[in-house]
C-alpha atoms as a PDB file:
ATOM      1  CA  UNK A   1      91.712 111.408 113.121  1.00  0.00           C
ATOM      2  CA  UNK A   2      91.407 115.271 112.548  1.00  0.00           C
ATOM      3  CA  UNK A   3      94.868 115.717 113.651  1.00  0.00           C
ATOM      4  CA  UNK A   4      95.656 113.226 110.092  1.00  0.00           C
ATOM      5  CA  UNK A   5      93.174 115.290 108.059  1.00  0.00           C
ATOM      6  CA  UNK A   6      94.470 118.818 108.848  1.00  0.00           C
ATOM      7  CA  UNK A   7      98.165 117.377 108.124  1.00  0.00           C
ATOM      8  CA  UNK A   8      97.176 116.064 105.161  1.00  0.00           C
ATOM      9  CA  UNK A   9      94.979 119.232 104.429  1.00  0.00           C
ATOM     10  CA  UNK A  10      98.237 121.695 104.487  1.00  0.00           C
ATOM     11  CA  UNK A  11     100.049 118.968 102.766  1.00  0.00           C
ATOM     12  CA  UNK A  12      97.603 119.495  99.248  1.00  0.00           C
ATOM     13  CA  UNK A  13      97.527 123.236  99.955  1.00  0.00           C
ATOM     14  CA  UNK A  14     101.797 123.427  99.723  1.00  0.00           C
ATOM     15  CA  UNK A  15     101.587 121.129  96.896  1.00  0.00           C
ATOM     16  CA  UNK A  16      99.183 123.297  95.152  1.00  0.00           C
ATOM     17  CA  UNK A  17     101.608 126.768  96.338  1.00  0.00           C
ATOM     18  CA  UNK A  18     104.751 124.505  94.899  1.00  0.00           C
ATOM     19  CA  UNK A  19     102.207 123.271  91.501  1.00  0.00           C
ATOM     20  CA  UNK A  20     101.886 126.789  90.885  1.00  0.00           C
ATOM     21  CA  UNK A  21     105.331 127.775  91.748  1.00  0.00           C
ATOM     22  CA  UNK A  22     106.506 124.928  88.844  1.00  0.00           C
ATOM     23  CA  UNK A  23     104.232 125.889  86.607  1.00  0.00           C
ATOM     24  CA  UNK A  24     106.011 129.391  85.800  1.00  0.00           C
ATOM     25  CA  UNK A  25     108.945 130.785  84.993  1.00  0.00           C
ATOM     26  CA  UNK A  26     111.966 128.867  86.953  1.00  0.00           C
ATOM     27  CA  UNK A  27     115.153 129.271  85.321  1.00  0.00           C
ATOM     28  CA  UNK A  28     116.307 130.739  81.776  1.00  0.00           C
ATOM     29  CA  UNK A  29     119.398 128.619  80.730  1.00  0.00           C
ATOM     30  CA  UNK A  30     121.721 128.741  77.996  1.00  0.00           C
ATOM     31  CA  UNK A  31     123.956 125.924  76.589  1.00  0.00           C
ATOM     32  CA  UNK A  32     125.955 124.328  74.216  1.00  0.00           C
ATOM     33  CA  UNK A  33     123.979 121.648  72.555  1.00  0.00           C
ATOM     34  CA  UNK A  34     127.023 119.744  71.085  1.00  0.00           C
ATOM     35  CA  UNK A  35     128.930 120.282  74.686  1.00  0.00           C
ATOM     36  CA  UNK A  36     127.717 117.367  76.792  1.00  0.00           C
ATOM     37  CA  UNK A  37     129.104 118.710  79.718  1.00  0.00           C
ATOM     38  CA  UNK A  38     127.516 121.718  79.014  1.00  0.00           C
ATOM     39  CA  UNK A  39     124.354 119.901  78.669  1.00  0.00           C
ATOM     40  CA  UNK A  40     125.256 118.319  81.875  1.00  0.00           C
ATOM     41  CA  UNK A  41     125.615 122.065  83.733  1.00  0.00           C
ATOM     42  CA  UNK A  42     122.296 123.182  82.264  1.00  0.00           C
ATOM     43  CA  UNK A  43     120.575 120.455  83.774  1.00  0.00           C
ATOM     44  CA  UNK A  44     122.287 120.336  86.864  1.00  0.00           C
ATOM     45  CA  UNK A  45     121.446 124.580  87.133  1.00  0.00           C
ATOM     46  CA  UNK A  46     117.524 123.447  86.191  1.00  0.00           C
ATOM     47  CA  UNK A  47     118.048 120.810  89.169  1.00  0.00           C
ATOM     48  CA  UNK A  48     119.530 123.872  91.735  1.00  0.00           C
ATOM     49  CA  UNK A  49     116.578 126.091  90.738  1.00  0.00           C
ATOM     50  CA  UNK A  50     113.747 123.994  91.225  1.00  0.00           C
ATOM     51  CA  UNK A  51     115.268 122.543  95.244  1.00  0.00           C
ATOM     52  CA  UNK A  52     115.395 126.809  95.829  1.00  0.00           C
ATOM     53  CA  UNK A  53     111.336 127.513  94.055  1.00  0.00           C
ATOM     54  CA  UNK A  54     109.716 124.853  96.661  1.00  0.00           C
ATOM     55  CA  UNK A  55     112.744 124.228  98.826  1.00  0.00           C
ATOM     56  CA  UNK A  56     110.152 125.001 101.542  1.00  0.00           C
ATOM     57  CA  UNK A  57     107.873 122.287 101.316  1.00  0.00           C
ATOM     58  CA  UNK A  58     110.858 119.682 100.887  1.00  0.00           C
ATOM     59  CA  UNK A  59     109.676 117.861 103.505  1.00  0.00           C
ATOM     60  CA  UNK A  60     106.308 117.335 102.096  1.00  0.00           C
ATOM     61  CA  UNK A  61     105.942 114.058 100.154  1.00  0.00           C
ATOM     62  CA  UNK A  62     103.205 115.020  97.102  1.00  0.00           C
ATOM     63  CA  UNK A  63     105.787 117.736  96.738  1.00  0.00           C
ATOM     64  CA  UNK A  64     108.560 115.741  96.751  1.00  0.00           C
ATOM     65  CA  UNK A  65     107.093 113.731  93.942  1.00  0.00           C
ATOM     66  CA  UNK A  66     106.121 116.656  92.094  1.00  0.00           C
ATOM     67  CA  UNK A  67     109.328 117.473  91.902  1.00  0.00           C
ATOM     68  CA  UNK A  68     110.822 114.630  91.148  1.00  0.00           C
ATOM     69  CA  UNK A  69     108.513 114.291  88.365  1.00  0.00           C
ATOM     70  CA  UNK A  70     109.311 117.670  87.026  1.00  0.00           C
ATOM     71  CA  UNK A  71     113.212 117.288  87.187  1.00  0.00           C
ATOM     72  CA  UNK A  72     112.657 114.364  84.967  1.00  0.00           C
ATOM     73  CA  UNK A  73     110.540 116.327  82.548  1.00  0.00           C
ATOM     74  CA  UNK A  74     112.822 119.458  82.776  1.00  0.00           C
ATOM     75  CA  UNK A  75     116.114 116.853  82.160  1.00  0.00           C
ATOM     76  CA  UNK A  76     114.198 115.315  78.785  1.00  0.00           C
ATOM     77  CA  UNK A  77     113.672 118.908  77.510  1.00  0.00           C
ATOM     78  CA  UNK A  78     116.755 120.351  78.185  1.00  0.00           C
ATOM     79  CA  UNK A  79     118.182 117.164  76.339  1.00  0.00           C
ATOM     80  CA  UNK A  80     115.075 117.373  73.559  1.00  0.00           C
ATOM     81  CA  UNK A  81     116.277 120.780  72.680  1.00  0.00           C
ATOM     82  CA  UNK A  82     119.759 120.039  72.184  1.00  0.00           C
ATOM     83  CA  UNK A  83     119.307 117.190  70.206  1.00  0.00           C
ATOM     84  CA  UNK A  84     116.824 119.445  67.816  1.00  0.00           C
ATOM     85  CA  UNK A  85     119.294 122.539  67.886  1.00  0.00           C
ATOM     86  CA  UNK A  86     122.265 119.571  66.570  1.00  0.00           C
ATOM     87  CA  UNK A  87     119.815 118.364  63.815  1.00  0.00           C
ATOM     88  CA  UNK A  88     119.266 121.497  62.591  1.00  0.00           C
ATOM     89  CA  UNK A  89     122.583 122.686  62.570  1.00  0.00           C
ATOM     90  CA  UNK A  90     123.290 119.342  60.554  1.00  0.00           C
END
């Protein structure tokens, strides 16, 4: 039973060390908003950058979501911001 509590102890205390980690500066990228593909290479860099941040806790599943969760969010602002920078230059 303590053996389960101290894993799952270290397990919150990396995902709080990879929370923080996501929480600042990762990556700056620059794009072409009316390139897909270069769309497509901004996100995939984004993707890259957050695996190397908390690559060390990979094998920790509440960081594993976390980061899946944050690759999503990432993805929709990368795309947000290229749809906005195409309206504007409308």
């Amino acid at each position: 039973m303590i053996k389960g509590l101290d894993a799952f102890t270290r397990q919150l205390a990396e995902a709080g060390k990879a929370a923080a980690v996501l929480d600042g500066n990762i990556v700056s990228l620059n794009f072409d908003p009316a390139d897909a593909r270069s769309i497509q290479k901004a996100i995939h860099h984004m993707e890259r950058a957050v695996d190397a941040k908390v690559g060390r806790y990979r094998n920790n599943p509440l960081v594993a979501d976390m980061v899946k969760q944050a690759k999503a969010q990432f993805r929709e602002a990368i795309r947000r911001k290229a749809r906005e920078a195409n309206v504007r230059a409308s």
